[in-house]
PDB file of N, CA and C in Angstrom:
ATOM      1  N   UNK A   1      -5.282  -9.490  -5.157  1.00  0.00           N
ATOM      2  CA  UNK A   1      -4.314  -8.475  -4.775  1.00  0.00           C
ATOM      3  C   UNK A   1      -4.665  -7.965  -3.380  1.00  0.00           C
ATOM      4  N   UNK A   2      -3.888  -7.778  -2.799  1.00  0.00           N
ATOM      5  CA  UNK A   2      -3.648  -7.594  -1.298  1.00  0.00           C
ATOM      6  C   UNK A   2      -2.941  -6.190  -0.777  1.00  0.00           C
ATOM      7  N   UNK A   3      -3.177  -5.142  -0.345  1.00  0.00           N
ATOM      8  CA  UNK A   3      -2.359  -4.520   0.470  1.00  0.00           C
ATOM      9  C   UNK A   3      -1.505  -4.445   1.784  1.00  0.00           C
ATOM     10  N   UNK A   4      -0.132  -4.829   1.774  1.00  0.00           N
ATOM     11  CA  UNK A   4       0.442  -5.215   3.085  1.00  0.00           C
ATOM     12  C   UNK A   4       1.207  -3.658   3.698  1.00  0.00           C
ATOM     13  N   UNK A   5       1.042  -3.337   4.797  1.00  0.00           N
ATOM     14  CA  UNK A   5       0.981  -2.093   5.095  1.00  0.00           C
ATOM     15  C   UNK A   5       2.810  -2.828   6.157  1.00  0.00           C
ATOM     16  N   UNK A   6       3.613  -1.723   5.890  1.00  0.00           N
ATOM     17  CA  UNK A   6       5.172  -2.394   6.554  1.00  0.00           C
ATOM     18  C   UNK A   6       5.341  -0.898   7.181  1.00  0.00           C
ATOM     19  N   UNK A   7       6.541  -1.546   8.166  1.00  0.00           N
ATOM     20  CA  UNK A   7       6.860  -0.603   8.928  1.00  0.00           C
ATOM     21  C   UNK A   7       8.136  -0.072   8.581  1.00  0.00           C
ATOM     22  N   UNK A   8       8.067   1.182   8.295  1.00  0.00           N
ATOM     23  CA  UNK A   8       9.312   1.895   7.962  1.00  0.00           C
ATOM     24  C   UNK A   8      10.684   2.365   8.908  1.00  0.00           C
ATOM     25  N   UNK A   9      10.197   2.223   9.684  1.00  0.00           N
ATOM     26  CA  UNK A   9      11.232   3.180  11.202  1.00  0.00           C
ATOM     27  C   UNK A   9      10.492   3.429  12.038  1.00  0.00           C
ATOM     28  N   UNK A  10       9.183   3.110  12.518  1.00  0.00           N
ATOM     29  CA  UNK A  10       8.539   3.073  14.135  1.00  0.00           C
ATOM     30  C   UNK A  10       8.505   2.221  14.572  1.00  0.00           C
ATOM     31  N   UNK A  11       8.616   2.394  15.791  1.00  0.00           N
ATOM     32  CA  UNK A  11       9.227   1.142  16.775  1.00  0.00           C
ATOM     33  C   UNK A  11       7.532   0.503  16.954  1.00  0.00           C
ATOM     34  N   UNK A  12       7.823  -0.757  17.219  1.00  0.00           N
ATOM     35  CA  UNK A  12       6.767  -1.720  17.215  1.00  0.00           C
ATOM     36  C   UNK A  12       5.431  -1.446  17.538  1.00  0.00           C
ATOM     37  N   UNK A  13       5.495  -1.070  18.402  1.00  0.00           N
ATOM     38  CA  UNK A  13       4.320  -0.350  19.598  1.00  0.00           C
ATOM     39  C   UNK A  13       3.494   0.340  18.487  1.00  0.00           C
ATOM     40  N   UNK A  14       4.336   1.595  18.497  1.00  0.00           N
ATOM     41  CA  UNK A  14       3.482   3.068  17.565  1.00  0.00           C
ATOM     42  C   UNK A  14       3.603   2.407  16.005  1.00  0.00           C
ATOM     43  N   UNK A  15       4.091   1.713  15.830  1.00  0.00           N
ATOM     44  CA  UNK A  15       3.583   0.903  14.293  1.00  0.00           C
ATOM     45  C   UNK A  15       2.472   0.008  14.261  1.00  0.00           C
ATOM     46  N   UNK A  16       2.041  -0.493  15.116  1.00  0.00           N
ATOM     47  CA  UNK A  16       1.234  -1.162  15.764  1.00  0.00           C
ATOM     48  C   UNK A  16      -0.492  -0.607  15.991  1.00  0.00           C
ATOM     49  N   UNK A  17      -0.036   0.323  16.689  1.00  0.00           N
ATOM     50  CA  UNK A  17      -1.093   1.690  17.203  1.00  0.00           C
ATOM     51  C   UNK A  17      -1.818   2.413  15.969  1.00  0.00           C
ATOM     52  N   UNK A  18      -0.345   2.603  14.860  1.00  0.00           N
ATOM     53  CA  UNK A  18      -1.221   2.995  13.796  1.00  0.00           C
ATOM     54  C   UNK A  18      -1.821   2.442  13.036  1.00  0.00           C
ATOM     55  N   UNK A  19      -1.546   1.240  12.873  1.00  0.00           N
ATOM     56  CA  UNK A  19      -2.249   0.400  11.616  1.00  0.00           C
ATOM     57  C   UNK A  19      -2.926  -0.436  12.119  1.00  0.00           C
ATOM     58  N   UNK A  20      -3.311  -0.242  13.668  1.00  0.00           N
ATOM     59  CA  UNK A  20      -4.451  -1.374  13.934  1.00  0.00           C
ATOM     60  C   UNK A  20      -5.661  -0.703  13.499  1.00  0.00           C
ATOM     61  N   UNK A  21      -6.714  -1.680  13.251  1.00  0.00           N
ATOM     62  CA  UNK A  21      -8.108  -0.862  13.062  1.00  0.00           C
ATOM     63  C   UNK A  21      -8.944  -0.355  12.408  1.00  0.00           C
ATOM     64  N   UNK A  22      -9.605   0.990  12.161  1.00  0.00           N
ATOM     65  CA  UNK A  22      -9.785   1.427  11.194  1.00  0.00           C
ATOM     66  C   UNK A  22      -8.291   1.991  10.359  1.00  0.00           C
ATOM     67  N   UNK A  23      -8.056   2.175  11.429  1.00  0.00           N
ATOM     68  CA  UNK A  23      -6.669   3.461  10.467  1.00  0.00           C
ATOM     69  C   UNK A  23      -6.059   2.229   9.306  1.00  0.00           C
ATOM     70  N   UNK A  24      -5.726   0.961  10.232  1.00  0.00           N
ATOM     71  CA  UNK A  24      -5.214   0.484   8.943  1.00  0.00           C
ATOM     72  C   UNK A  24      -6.501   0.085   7.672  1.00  0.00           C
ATOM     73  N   UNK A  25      -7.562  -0.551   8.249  1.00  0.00           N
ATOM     74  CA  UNK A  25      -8.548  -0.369   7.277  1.00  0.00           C
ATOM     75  C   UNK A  25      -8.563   0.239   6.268  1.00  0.00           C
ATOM     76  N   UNK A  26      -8.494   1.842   6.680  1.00  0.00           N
ATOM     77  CA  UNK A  26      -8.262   3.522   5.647  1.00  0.00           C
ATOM     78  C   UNK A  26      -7.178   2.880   5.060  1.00  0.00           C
ATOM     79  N   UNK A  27      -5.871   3.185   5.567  1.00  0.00           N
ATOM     80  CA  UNK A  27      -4.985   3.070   4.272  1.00  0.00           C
ATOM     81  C   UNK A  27      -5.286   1.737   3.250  1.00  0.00           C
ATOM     82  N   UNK A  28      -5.895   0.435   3.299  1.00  0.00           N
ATOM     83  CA  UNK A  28      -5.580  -0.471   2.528  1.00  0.00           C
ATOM     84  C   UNK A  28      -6.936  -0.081   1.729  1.00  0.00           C
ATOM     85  N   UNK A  29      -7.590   0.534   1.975  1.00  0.00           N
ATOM     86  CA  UNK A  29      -8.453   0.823   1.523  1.00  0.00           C
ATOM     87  C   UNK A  29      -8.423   2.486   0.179  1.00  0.00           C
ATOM     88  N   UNK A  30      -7.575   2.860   0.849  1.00  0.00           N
ATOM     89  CA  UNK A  30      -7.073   4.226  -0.250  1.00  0.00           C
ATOM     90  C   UNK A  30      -6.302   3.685  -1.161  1.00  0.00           C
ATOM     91  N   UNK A  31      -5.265   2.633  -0.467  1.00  0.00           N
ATOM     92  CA  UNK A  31      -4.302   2.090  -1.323  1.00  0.00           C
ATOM     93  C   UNK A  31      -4.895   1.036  -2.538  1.00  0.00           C
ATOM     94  N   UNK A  32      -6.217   0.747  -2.145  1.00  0.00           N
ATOM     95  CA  UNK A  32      -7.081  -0.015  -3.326  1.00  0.00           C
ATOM     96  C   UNK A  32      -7.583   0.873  -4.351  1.00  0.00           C
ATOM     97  N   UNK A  33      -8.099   1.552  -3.839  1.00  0.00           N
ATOM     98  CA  UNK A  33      -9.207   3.129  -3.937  1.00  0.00           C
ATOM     99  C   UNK A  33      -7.991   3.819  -5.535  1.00  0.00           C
ATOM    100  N   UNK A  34      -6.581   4.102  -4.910  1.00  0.00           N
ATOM    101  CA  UNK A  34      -6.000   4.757  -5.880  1.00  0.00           C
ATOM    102  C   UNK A  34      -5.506   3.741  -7.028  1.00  0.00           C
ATOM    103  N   UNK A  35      -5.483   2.530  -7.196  1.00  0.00           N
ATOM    104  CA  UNK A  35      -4.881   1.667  -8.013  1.00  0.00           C
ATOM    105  C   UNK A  35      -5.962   1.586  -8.662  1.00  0.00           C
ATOM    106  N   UNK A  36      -7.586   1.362  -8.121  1.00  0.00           N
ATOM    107  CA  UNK A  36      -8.279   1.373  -9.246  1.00  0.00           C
ATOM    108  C   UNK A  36      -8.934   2.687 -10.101  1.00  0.00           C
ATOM    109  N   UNK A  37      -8.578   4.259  -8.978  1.00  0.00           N
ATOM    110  CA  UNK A  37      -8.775   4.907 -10.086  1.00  0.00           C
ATOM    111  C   UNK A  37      -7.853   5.065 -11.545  1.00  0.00           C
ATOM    112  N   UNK A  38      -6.321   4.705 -11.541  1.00  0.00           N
ATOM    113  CA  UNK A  38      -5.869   4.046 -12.619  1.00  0.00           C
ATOM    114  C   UNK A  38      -6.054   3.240 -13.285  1.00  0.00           C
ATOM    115  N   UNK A  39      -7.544   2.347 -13.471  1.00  0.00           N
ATOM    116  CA  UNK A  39      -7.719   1.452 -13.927  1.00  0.00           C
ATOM    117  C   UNK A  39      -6.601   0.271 -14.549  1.00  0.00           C
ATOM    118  N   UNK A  40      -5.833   0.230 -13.200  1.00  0.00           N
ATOM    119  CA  UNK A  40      -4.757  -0.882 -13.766  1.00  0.00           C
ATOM    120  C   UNK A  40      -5.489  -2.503 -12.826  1.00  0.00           C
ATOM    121  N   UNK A  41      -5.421  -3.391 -13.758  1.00  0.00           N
ATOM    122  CA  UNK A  41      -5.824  -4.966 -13.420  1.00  0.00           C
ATOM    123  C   UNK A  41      -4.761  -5.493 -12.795  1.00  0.00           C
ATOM    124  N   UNK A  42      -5.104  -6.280 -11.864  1.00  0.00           N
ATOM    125  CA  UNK A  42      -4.037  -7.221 -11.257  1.00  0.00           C
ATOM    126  C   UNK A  42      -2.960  -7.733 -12.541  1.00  0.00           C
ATOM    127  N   UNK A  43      -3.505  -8.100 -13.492  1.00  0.00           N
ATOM    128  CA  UNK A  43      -2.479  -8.966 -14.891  1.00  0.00           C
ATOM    129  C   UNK A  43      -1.472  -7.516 -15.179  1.00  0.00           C
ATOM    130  N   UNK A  44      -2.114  -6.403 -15.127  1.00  0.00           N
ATOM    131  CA  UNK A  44      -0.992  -4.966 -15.622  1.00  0.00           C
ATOM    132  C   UNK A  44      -0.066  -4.759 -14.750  1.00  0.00           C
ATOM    133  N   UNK A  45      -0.574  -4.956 -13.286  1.00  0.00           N
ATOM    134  CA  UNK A  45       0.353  -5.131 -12.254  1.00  0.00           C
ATOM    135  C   UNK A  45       1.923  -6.228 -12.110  1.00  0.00           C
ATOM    136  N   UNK A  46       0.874  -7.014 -12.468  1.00  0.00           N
ATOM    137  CA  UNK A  46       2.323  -8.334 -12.804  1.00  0.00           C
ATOM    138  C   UNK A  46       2.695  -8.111 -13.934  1.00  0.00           C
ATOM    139  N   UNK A  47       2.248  -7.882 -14.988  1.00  0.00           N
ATOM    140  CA  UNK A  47       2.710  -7.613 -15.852  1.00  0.00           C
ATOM    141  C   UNK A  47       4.405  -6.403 -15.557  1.00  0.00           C
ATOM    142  N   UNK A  48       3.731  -4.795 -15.265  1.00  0.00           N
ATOM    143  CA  UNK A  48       4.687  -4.180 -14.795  1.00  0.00           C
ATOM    144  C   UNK A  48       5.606  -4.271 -13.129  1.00  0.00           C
ATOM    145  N   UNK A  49       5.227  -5.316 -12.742  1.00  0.00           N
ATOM    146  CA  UNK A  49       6.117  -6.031 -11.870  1.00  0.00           C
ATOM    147  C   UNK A  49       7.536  -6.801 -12.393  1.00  0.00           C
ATOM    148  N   UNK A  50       7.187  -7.476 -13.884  1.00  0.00           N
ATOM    149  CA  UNK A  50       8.075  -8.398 -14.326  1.00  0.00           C
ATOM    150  C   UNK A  50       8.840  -7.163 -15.424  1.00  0.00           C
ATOM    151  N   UNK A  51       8.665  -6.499 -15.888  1.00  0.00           N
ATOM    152  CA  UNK A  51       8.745  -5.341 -17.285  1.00  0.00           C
ATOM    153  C   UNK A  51       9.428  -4.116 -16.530  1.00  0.00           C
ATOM    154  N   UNK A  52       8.807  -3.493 -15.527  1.00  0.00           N
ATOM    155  CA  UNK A  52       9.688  -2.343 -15.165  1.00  0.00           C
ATOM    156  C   UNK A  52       9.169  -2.112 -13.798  1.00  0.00           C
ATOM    157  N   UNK A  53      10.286  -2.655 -13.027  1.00  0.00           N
ATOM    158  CA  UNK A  53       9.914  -2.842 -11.218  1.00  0.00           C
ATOM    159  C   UNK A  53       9.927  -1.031 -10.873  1.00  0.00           C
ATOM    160  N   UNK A  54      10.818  -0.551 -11.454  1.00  0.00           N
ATOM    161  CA  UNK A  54      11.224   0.507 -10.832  1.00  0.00           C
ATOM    162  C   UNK A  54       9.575   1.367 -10.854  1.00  0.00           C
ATOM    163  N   UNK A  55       9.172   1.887 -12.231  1.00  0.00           N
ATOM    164  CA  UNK A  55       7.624   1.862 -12.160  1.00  0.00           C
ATOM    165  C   UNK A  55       6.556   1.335 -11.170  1.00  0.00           C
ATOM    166  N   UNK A  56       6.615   0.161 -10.931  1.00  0.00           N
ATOM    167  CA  UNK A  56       5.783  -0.062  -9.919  1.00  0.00           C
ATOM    168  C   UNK A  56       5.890   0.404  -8.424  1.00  0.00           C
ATOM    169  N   UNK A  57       7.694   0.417  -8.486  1.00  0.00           N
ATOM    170  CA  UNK A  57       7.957   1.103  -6.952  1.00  0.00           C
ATOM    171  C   UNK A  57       6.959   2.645  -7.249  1.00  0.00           C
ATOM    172  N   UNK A  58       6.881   3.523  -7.872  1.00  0.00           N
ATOM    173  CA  UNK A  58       6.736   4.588  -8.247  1.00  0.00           C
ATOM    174  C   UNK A  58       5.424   4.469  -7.744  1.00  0.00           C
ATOM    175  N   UNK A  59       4.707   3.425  -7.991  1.00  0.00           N
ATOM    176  CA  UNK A  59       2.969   3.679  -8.014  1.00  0.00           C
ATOM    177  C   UNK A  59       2.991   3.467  -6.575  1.00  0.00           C
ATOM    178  N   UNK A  60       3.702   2.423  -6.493  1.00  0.00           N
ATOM    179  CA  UNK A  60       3.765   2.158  -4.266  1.00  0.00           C
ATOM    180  C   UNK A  60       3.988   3.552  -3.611  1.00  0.00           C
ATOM    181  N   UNK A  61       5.113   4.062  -4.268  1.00  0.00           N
ATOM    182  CA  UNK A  61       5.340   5.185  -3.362  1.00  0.00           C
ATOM    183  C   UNK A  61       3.929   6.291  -3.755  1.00  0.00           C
ATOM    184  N   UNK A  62       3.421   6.475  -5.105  1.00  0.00           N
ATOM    185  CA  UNK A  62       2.528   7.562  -4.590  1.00  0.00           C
ATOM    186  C   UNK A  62       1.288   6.874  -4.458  1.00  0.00           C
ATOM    187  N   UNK A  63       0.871   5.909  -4.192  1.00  0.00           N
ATOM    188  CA  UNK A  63      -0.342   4.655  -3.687  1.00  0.00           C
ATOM    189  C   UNK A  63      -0.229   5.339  -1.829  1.00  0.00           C
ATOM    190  N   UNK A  64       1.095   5.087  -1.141  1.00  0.00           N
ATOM    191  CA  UNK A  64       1.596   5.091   0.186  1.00  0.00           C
ATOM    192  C   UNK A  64       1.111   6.662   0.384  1.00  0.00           C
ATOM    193  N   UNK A  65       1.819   7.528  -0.700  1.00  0.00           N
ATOM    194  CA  UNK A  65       0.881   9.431  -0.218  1.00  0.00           C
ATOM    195  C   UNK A  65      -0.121   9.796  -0.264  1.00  0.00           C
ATOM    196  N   UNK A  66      -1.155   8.998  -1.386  1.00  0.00           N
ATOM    197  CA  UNK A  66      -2.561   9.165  -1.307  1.00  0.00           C
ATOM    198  C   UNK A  66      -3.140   8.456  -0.403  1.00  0.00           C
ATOM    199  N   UNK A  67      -2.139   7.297   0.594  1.00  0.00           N
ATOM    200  CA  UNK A  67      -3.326   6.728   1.318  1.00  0.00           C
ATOM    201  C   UNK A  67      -3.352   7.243   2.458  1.00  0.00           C
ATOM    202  N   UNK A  68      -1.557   7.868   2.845  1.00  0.00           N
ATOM    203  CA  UNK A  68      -1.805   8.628   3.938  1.00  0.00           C
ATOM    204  C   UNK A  68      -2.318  10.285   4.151  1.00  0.00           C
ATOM    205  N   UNK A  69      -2.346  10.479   2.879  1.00  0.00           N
ATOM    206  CA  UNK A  69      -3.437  12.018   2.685  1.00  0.00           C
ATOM    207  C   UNK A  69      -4.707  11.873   3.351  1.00  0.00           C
ATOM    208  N   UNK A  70      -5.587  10.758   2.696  1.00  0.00           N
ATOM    209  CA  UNK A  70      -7.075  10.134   3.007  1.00  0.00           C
ATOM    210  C   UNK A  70      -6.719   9.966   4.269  1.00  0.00           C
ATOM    211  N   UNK A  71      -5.791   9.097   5.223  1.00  0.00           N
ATOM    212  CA  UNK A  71      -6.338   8.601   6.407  1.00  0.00           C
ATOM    213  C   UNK A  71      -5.769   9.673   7.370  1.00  0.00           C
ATOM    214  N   UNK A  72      -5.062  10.885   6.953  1.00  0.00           N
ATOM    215  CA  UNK A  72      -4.962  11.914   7.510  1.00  0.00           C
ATOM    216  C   UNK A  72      -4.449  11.900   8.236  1.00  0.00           C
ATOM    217  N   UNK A  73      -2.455  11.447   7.874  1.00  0.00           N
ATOM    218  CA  UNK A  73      -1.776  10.871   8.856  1.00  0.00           C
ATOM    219  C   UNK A  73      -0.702  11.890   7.977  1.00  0.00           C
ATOM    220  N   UNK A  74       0.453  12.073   8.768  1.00  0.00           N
ATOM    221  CA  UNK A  74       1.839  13.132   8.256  1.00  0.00           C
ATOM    222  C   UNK A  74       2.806  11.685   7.370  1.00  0.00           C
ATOM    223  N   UNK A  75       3.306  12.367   6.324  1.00  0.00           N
ATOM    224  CA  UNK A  75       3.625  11.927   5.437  1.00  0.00           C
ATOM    225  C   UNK A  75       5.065  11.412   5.920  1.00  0.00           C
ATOM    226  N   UNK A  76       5.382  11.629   6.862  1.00  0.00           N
ATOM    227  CA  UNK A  76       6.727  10.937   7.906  1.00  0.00           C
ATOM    228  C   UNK A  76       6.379  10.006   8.650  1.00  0.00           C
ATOM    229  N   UNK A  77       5.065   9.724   8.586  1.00  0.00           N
ATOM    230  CA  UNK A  77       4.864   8.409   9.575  1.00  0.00           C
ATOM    231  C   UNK A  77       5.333   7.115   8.718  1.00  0.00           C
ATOM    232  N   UNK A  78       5.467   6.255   9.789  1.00  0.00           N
ATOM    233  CA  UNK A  78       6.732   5.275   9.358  1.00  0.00           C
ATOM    234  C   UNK A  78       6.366   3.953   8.510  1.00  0.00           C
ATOM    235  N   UNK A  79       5.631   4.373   7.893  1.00  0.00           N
ATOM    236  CA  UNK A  79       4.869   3.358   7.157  1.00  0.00           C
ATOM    237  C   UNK A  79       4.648   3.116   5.326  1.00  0.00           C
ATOM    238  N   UNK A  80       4.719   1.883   5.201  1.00  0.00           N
ATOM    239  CA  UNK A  80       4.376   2.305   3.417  1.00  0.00           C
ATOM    240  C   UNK A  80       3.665   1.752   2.784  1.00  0.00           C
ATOM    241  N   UNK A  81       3.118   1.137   2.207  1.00  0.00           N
ATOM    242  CA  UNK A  81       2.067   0.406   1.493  1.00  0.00           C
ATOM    243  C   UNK A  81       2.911  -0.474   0.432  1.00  0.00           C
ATOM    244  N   UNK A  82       2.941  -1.980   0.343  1.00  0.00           N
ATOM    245  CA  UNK A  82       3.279  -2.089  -0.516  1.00  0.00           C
ATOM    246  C   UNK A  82       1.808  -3.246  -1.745  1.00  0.00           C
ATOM    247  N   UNK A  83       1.802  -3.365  -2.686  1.00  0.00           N
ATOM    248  CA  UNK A  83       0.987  -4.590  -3.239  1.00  0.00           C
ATOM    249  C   UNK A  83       1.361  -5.668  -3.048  1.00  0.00           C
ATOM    250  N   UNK A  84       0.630  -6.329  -2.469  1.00  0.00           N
ATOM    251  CA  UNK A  84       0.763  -8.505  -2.754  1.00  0.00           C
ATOM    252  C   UNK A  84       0.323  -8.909  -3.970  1.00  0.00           C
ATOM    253  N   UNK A  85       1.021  -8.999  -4.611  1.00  0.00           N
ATOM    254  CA  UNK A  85       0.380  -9.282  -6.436  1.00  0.00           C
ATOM    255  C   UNK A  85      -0.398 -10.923  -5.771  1.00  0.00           C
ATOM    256  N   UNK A  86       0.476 -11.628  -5.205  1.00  0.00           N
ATOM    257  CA  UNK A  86       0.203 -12.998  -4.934  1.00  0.00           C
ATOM    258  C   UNK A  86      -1.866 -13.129  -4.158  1.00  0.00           C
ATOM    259  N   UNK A  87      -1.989 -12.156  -4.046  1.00  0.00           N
ATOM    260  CA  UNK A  87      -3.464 -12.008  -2.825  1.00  0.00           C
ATOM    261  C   UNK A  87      -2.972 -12.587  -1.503  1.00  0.00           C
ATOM    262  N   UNK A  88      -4.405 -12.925  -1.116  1.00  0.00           N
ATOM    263  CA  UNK A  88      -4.351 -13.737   0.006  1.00  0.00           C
ATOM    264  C   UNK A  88      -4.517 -15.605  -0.213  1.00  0.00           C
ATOM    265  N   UNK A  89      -4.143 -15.757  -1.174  1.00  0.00           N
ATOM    266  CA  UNK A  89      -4.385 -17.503  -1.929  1.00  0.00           C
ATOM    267  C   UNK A  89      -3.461 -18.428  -0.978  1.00  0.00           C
ATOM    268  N   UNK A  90      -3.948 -19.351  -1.023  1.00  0.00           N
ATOM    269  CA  UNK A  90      -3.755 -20.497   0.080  1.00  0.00           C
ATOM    270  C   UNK A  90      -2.751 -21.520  -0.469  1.00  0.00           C
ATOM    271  N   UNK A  91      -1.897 -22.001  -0.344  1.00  0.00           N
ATOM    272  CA  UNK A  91      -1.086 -22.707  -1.304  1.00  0.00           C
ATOM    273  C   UNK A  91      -0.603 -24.074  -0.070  1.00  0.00           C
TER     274      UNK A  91
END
């Protein structure tokens, strides 16, 4: 499982600026940080990926507020977190 960090509405540059680095580091890293204090497994993930998407949007969206709480960024910045159920696997 993978965190892919997308751009919501900032223009390239300042989307760029923010998620290079540590900063993006922090968020994929909160965004790990909060999925496993739910102790949910990659299989629960796909699991509620295939069973009830809308739910999982739910965990993205508050996965995306706890990560930008931690990396101490305003909750309007243009960014969101979503999961790669797929990882980083080579096909």
């Amino acid at each position: 499982m993978e965190i892919t960090i997308l751009n919501t509405g900032d223009d390239e540059t300042a989307f760029h600026e923010t998620v290079a680095g540590e900063v993006g580091t922090a968020l994929r890293k909160a965004g790990k940080d909060y999925i496993g204090q739910r102790d949910l497994s990659e299989n629960q993930l796909l699991a509620m990926q295939q069973s009830d998407p809308d739910a999982l949007s739910r965990l993205e969206a508050d996965m995306t507020t706890h990560a930008l709480e931690v990396a101490n960024l305003r909750q309007d910045t243009g960014v969101v977190l979503r999961l790669n159920l797929q990882g980083d696997k080579k096909t």
